[in-house]
C-alpha atoms as a PDB file:
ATOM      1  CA  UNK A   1       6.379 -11.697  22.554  1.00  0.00           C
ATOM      2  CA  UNK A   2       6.690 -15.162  21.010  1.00  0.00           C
ATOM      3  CA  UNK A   3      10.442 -16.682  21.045  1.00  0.00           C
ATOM      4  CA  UNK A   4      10.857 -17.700  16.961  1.00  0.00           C
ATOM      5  CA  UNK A   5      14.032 -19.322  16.430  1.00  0.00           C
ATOM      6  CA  UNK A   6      15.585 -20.705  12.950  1.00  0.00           C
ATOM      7  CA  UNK A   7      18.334 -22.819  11.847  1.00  0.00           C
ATOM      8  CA  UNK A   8      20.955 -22.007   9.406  1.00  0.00           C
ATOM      9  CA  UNK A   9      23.837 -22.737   7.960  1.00  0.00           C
ATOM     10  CA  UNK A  10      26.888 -20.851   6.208  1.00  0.00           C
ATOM     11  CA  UNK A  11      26.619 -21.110   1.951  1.00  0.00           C
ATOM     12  CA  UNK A  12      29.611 -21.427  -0.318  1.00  0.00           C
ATOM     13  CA  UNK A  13      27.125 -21.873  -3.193  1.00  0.00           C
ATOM     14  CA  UNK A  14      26.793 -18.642  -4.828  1.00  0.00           C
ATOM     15  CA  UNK A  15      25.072 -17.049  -8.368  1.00  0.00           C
ATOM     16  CA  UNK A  16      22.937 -19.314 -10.803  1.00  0.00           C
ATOM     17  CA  UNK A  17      23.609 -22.678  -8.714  1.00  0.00           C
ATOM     18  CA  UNK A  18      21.697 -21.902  -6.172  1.00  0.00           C
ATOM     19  CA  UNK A  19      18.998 -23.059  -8.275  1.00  0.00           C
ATOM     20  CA  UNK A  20      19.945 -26.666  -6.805  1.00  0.00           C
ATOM     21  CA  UNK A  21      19.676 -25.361  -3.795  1.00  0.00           C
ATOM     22  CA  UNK A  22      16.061 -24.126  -4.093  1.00  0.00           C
ATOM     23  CA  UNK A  23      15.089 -27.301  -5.337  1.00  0.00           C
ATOM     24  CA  UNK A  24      16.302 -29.399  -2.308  1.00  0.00           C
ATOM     25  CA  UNK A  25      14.458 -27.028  -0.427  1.00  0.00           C
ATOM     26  CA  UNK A  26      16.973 -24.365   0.944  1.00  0.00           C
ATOM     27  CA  UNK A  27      16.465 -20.801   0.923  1.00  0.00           C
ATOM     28  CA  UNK A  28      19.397 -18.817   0.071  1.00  0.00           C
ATOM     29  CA  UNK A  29      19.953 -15.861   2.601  1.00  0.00           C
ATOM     30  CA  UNK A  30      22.141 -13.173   3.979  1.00  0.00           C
ATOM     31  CA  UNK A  31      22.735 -11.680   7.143  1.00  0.00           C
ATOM     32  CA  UNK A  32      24.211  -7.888   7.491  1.00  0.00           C
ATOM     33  CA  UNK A  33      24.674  -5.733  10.624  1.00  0.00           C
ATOM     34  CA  UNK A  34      26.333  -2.734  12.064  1.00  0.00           C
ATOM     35  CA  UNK A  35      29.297  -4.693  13.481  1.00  0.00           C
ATOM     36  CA  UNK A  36      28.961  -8.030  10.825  1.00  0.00           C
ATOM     37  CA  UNK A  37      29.683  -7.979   7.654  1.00  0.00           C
ATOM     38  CA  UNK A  38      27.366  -9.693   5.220  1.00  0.00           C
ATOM     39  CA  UNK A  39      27.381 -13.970   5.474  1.00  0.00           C
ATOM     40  CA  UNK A  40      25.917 -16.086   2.825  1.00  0.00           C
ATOM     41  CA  UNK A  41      23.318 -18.342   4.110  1.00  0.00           C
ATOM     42  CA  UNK A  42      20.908 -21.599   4.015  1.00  0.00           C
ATOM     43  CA  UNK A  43      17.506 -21.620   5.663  1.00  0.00           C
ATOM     44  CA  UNK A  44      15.163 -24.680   5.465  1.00  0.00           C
ATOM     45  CA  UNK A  45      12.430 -23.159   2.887  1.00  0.00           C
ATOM     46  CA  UNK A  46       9.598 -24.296   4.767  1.00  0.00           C
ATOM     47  CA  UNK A  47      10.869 -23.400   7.990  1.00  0.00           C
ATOM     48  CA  UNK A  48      11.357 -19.928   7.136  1.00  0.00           C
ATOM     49  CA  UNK A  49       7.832 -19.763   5.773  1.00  0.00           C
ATOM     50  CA  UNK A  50       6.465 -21.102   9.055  1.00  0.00           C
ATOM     51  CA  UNK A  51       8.293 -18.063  10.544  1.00  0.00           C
ATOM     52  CA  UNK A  52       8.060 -15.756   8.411  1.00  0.00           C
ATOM     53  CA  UNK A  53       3.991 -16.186   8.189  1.00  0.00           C
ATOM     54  CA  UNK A  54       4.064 -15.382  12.074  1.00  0.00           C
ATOM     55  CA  UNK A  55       6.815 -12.540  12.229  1.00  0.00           C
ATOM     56  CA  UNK A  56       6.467 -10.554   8.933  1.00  0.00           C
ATOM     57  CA  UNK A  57       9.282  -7.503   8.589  1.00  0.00           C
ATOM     58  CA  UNK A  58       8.409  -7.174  12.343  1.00  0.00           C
ATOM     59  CA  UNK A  59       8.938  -9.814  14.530  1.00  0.00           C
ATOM     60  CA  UNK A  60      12.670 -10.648  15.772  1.00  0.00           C
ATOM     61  CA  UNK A  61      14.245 -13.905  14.724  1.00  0.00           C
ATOM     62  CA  UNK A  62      16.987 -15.701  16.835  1.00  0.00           C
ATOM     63  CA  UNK A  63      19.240 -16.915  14.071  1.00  0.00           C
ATOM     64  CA  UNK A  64      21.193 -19.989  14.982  1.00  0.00           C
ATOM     65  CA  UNK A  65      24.355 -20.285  13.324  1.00  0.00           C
ATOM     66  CA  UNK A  66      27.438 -22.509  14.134  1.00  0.00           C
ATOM     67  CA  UNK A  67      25.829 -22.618  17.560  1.00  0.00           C
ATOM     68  CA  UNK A  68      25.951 -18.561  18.237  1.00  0.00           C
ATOM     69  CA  UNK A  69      22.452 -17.044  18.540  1.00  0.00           C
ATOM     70  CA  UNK A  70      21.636 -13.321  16.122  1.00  0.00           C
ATOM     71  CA  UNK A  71      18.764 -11.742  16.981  1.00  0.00           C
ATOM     72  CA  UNK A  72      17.508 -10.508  13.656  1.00  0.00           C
ATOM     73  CA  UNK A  73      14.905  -9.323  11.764  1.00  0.00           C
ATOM     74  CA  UNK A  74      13.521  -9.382   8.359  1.00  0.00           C
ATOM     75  CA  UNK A  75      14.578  -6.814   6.058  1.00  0.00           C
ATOM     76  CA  UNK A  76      13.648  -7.685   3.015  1.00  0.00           C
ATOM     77  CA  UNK A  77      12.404 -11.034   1.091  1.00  0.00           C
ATOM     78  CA  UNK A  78      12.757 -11.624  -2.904  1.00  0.00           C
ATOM     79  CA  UNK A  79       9.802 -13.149  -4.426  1.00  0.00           C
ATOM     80  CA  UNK A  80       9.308 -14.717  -8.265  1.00  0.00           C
ATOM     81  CA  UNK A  81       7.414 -12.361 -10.246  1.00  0.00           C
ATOM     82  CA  UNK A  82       5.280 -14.561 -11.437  1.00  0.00           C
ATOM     83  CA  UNK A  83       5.117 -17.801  -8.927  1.00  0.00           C
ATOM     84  CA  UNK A  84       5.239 -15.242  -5.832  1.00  0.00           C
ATOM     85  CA  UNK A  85       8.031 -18.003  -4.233  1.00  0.00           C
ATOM     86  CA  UNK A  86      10.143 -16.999  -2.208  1.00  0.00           C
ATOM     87  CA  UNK A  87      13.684 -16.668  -3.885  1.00  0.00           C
ATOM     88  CA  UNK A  88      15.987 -14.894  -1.389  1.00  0.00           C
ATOM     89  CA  UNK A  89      15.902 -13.659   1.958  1.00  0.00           C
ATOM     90  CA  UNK A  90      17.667 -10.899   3.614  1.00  0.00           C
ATOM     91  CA  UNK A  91      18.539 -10.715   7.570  1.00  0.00           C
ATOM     92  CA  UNK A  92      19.142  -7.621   9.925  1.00  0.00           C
ATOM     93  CA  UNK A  93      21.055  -8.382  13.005  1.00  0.00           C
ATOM     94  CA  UNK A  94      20.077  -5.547  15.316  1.00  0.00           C
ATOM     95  CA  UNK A  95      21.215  -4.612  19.155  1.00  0.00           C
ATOM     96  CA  UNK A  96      18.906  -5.659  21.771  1.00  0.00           C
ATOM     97  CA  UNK A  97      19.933  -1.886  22.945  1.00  0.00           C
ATOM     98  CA  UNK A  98      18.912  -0.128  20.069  1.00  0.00           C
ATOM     99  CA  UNK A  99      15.847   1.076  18.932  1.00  0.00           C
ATOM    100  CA  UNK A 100      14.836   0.364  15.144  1.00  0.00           C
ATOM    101  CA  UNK A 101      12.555   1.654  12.535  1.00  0.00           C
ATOM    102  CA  UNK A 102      10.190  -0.201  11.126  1.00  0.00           C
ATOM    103  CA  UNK A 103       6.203  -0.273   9.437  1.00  0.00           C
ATOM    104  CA  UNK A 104       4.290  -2.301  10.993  1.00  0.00           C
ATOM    105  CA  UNK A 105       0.997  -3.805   9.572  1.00  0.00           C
ATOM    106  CA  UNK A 106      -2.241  -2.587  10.802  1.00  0.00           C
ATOM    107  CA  UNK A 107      -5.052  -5.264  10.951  1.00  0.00           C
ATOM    108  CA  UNK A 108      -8.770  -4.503  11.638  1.00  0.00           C
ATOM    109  CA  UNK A 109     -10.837  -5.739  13.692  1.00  0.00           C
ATOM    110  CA  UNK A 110     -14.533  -5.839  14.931  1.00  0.00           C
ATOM    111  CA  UNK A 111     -17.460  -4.564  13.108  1.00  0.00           C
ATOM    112  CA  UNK A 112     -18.498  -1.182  11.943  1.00  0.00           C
ATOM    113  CA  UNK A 113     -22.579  -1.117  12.971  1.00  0.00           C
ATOM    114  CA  UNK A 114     -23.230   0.826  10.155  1.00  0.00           C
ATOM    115  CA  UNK A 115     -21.458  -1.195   7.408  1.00  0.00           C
ATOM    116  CA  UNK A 116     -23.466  -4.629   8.975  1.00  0.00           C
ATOM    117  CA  UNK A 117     -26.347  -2.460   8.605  1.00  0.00           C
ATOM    118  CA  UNK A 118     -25.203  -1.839   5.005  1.00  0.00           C
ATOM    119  CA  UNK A 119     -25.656   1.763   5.333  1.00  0.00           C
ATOM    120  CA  UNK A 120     -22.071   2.400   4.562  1.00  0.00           C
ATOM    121  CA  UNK A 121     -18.877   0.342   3.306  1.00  0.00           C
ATOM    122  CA  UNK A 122     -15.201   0.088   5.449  1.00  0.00           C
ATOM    123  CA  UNK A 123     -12.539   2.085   3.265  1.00  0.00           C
ATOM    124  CA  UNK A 124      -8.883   1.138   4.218  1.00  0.00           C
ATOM    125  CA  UNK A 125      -6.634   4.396   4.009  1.00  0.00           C
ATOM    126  CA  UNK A 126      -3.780   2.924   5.108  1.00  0.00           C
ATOM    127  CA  UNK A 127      -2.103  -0.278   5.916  1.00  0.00           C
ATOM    128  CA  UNK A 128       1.039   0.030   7.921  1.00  0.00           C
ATOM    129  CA  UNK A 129       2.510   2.936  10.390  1.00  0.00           C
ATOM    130  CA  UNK A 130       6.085   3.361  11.119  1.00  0.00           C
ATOM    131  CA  UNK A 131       7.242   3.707  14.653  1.00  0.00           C
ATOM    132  CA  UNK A 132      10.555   3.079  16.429  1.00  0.00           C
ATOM    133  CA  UNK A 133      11.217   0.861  18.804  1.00  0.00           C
ATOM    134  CA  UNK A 134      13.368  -1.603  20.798  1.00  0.00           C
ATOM    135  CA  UNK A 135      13.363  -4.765  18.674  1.00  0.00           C
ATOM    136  CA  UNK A 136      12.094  -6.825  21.741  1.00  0.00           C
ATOM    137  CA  UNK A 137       9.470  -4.011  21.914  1.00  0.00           C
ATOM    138  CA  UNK A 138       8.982  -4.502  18.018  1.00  0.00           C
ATOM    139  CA  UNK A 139       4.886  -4.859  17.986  1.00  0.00           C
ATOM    140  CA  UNK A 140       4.334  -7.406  15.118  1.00  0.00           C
ATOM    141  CA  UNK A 141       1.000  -6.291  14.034  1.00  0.00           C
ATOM    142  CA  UNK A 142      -1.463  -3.241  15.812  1.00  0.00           C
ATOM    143  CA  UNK A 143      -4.555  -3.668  16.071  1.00  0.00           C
ATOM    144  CA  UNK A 144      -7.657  -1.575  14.700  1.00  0.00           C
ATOM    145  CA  UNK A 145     -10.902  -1.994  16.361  1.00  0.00           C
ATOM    146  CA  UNK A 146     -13.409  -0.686  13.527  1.00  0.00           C
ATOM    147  CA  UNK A 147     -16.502  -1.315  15.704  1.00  0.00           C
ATOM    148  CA  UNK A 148     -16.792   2.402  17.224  1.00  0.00           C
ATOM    149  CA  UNK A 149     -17.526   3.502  12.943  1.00  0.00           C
ATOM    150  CA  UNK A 150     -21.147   4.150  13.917  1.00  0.00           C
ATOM    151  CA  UNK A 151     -21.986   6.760  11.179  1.00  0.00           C
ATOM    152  CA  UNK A 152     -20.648   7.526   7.695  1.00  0.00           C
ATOM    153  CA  UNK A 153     -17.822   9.307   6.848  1.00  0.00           C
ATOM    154  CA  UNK A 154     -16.252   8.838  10.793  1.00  0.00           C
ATOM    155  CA  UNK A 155     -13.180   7.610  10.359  1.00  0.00           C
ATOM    156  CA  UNK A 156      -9.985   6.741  12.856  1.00  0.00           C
ATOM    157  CA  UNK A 157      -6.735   8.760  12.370  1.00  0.00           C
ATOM    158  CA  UNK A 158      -3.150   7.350  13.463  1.00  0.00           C
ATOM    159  CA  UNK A 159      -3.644   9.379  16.827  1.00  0.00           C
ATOM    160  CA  UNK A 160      -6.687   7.308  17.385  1.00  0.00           C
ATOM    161  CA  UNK A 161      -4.727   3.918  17.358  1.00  0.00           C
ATOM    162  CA  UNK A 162      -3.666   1.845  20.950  1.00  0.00           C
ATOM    163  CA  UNK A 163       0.060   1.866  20.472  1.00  0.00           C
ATOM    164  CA  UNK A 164       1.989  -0.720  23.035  1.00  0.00           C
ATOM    165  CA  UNK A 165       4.326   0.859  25.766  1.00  0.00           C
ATOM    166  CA  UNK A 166       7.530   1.510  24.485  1.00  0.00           C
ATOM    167  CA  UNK A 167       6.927   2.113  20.898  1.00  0.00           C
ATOM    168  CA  UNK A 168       6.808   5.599  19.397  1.00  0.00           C
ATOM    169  CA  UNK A 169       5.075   6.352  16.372  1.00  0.00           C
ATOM    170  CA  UNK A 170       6.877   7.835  13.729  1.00  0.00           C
ATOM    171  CA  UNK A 171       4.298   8.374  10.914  1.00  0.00           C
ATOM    172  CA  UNK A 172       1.645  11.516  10.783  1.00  0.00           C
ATOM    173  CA  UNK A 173      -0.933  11.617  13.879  1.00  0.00           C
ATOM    174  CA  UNK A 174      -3.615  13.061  11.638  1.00  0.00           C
ATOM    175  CA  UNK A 175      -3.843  10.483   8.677  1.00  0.00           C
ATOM    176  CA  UNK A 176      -6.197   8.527   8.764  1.00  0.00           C
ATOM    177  CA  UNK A 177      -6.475   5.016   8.824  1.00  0.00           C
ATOM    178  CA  UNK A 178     -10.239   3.676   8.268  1.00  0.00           C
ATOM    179  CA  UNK A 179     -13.064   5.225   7.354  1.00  0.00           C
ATOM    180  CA  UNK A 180     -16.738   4.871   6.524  1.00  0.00           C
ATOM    181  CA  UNK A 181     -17.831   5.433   3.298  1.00  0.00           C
ATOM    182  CA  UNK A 182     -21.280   5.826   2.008  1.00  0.00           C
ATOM    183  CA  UNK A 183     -22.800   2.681   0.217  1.00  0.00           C
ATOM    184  CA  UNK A 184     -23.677   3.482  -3.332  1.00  0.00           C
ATOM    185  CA  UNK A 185     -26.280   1.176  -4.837  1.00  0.00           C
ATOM    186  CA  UNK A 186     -25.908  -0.384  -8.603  1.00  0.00           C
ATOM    187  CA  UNK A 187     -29.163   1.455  -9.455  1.00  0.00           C
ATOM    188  CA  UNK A 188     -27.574   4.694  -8.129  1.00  0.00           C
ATOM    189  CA  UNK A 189     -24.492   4.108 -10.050  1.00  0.00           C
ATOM    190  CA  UNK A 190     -26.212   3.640 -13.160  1.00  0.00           C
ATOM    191  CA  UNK A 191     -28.293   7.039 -12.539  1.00  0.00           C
ATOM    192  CA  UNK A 192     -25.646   8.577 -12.164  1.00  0.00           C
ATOM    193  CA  UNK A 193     -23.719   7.375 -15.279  1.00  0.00           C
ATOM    194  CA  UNK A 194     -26.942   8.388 -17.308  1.00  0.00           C
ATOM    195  CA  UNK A 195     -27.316  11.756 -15.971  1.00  0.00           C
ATOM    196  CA  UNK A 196     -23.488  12.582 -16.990  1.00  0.00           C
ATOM    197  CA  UNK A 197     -23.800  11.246 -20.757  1.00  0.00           C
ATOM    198  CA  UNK A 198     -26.801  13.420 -20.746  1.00  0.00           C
ATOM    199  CA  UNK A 199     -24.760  16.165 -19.814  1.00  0.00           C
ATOM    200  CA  UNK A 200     -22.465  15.329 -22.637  1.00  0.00           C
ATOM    201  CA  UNK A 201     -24.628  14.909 -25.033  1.00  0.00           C
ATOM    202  CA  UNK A 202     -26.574  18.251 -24.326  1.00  0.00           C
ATOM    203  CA  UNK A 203     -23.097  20.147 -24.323  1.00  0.00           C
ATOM    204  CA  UNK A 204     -21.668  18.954 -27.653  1.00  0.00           C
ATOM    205  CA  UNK A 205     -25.324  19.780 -28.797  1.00  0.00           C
ATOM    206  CA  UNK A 206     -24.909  23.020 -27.223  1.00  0.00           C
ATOM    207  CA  UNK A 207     -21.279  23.452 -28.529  1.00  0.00           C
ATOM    208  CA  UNK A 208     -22.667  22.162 -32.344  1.00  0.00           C
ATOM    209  CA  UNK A 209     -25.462  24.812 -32.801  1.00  0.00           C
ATOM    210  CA  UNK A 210     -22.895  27.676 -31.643  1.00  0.00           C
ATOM    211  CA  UNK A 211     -20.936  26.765 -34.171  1.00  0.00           C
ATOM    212  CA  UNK A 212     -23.367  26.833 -36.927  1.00  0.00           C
ATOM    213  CA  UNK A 213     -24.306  29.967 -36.054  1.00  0.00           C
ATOM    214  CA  UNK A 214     -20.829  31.490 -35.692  1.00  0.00           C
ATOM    215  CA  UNK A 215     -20.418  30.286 -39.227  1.00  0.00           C
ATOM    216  CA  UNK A 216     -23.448  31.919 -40.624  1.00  0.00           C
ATOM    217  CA  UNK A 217     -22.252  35.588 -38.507  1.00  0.00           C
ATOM    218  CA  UNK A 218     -19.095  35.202 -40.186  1.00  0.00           C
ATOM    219  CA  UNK A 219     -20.569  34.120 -43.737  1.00  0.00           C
ATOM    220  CA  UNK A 220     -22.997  36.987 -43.572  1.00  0.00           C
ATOM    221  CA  UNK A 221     -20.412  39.651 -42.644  1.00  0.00           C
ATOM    222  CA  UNK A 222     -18.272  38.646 -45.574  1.00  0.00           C
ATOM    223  CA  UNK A 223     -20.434  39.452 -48.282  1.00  0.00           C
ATOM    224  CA  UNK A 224     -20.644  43.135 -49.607  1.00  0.00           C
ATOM    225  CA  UNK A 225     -24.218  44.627 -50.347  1.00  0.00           C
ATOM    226  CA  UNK A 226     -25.309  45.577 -53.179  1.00  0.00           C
ATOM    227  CA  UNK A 227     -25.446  49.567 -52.746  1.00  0.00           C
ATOM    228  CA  UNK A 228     -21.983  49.217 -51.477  1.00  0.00           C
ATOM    229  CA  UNK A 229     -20.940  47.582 -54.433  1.00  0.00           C
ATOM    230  CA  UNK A 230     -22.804  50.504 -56.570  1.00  0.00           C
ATOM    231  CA  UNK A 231     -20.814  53.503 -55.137  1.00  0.00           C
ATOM    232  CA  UNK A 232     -17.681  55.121 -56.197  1.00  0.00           C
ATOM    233  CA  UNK A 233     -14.384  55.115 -54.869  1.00  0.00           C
ATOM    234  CA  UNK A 234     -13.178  58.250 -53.049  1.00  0.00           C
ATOM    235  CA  UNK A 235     -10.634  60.154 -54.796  1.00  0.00           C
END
């Protein structure tokens, strides 16, 4: 695994006025553990993104701080809703010794012979997996090799994944992860759409005359004829 080491430094600077901060280019942090309690913290903004890009919610940090070394990792990162920058970061110091949780991204790879043949199109079921692991064990990203998708609706479940030594997975063995899906053409999709207004239309048709002649059942039931009308009432 790839050694990914970042500088920081302890902040006094706390609510609104870290805005400053921000604009010099420091990232406000924290950093939390079992046996720590939580430290405000600077990280250089573009050195955490540099990181960050490589590690993910995944990867294990070493966290230099007044020249002691955390191992940490990720846990969670605050973005602007509408700039997507990155406005806070939180650490988790973990024990070397001690296996974590965590989801870790799946990325595909290789191609499905039947979706280059546009036969079919790749439909991603799901994107991460949770296992447990040491955090040196920690995989950053597992891979998915979508080339053995030879034939519509085949599809890989988690049980079909390579997993690295050392790392249990946690989530379902029979979800699945990637499947084939068969290609539907515009001209299909249009068919389609036409066929099921027809089918509307010809039901409210349907529904219409039933109707009308419900009414005229009811109309003609009403009325009293005329010999009826003519004889006398029991006494």
């Amino acid at each position: 695994m790839k050694k990914h080491t970042l500088k920081a430094q302890k902040r006094e600077m706390l609510g609104r006025k870290v805005k400053k901060l921000r604009q010099q280019g420091q990232l406000p942090a924290t950093v939390y553990g079992k046996k720590l309690e939580s430290e405000n913290l600077l990280v250089s903004s573009m050195d955490f993104a540099k990181v960050f890009a490589e590690t993910g919610l995944t990867g294990l940090i070493e966290l230099v701080l007044d020249g002691s070394t955390k191992p940490v990792l990720v846990h969670h990162v605050q973005r602007h809703p509408v700039k997507d920058s990155i406005l806070h970061v939180e650490f988790h110091q973990v024990d070397l010794k001690e296996k974590v949780h965590a989801n870790v991204p799946l990325v595909f790879v290789g191609e499905s012979p039947v979706v280059v043949q546009k036969q079919g199109v790749l439909l991603s079921l799901v994107s991460e997996i949770e296992v447990e692991a040491l955090p040196t064990d920690l995989p950053e990203k597992i891979e998915v090799d979508v080339s053995v998708l030879a034939e519509v609706d085949q599809e890989l479940k988690v049980s079909d994944l390579s997993i690295p030594s050392g790392v249990t997975v946690l989530s379902d063995s029979t979800v699945g992860v990637v499947k084939v899906g068969a290609l539907v053409s515009k001209a299909a999709e249009e068919q389609a759409a036409q066929e099921a207004a027809a089918q509307t239309a010809t039901a409210a048709e349907e529904g219409a005359t039933a109707g009308e002649e419900g009414a005229k059942t009811e109309e003609a039931s009403s009325e009293k004829k005329p010999e009826d009308a003519a004889k006398p009432e029991a006494k």
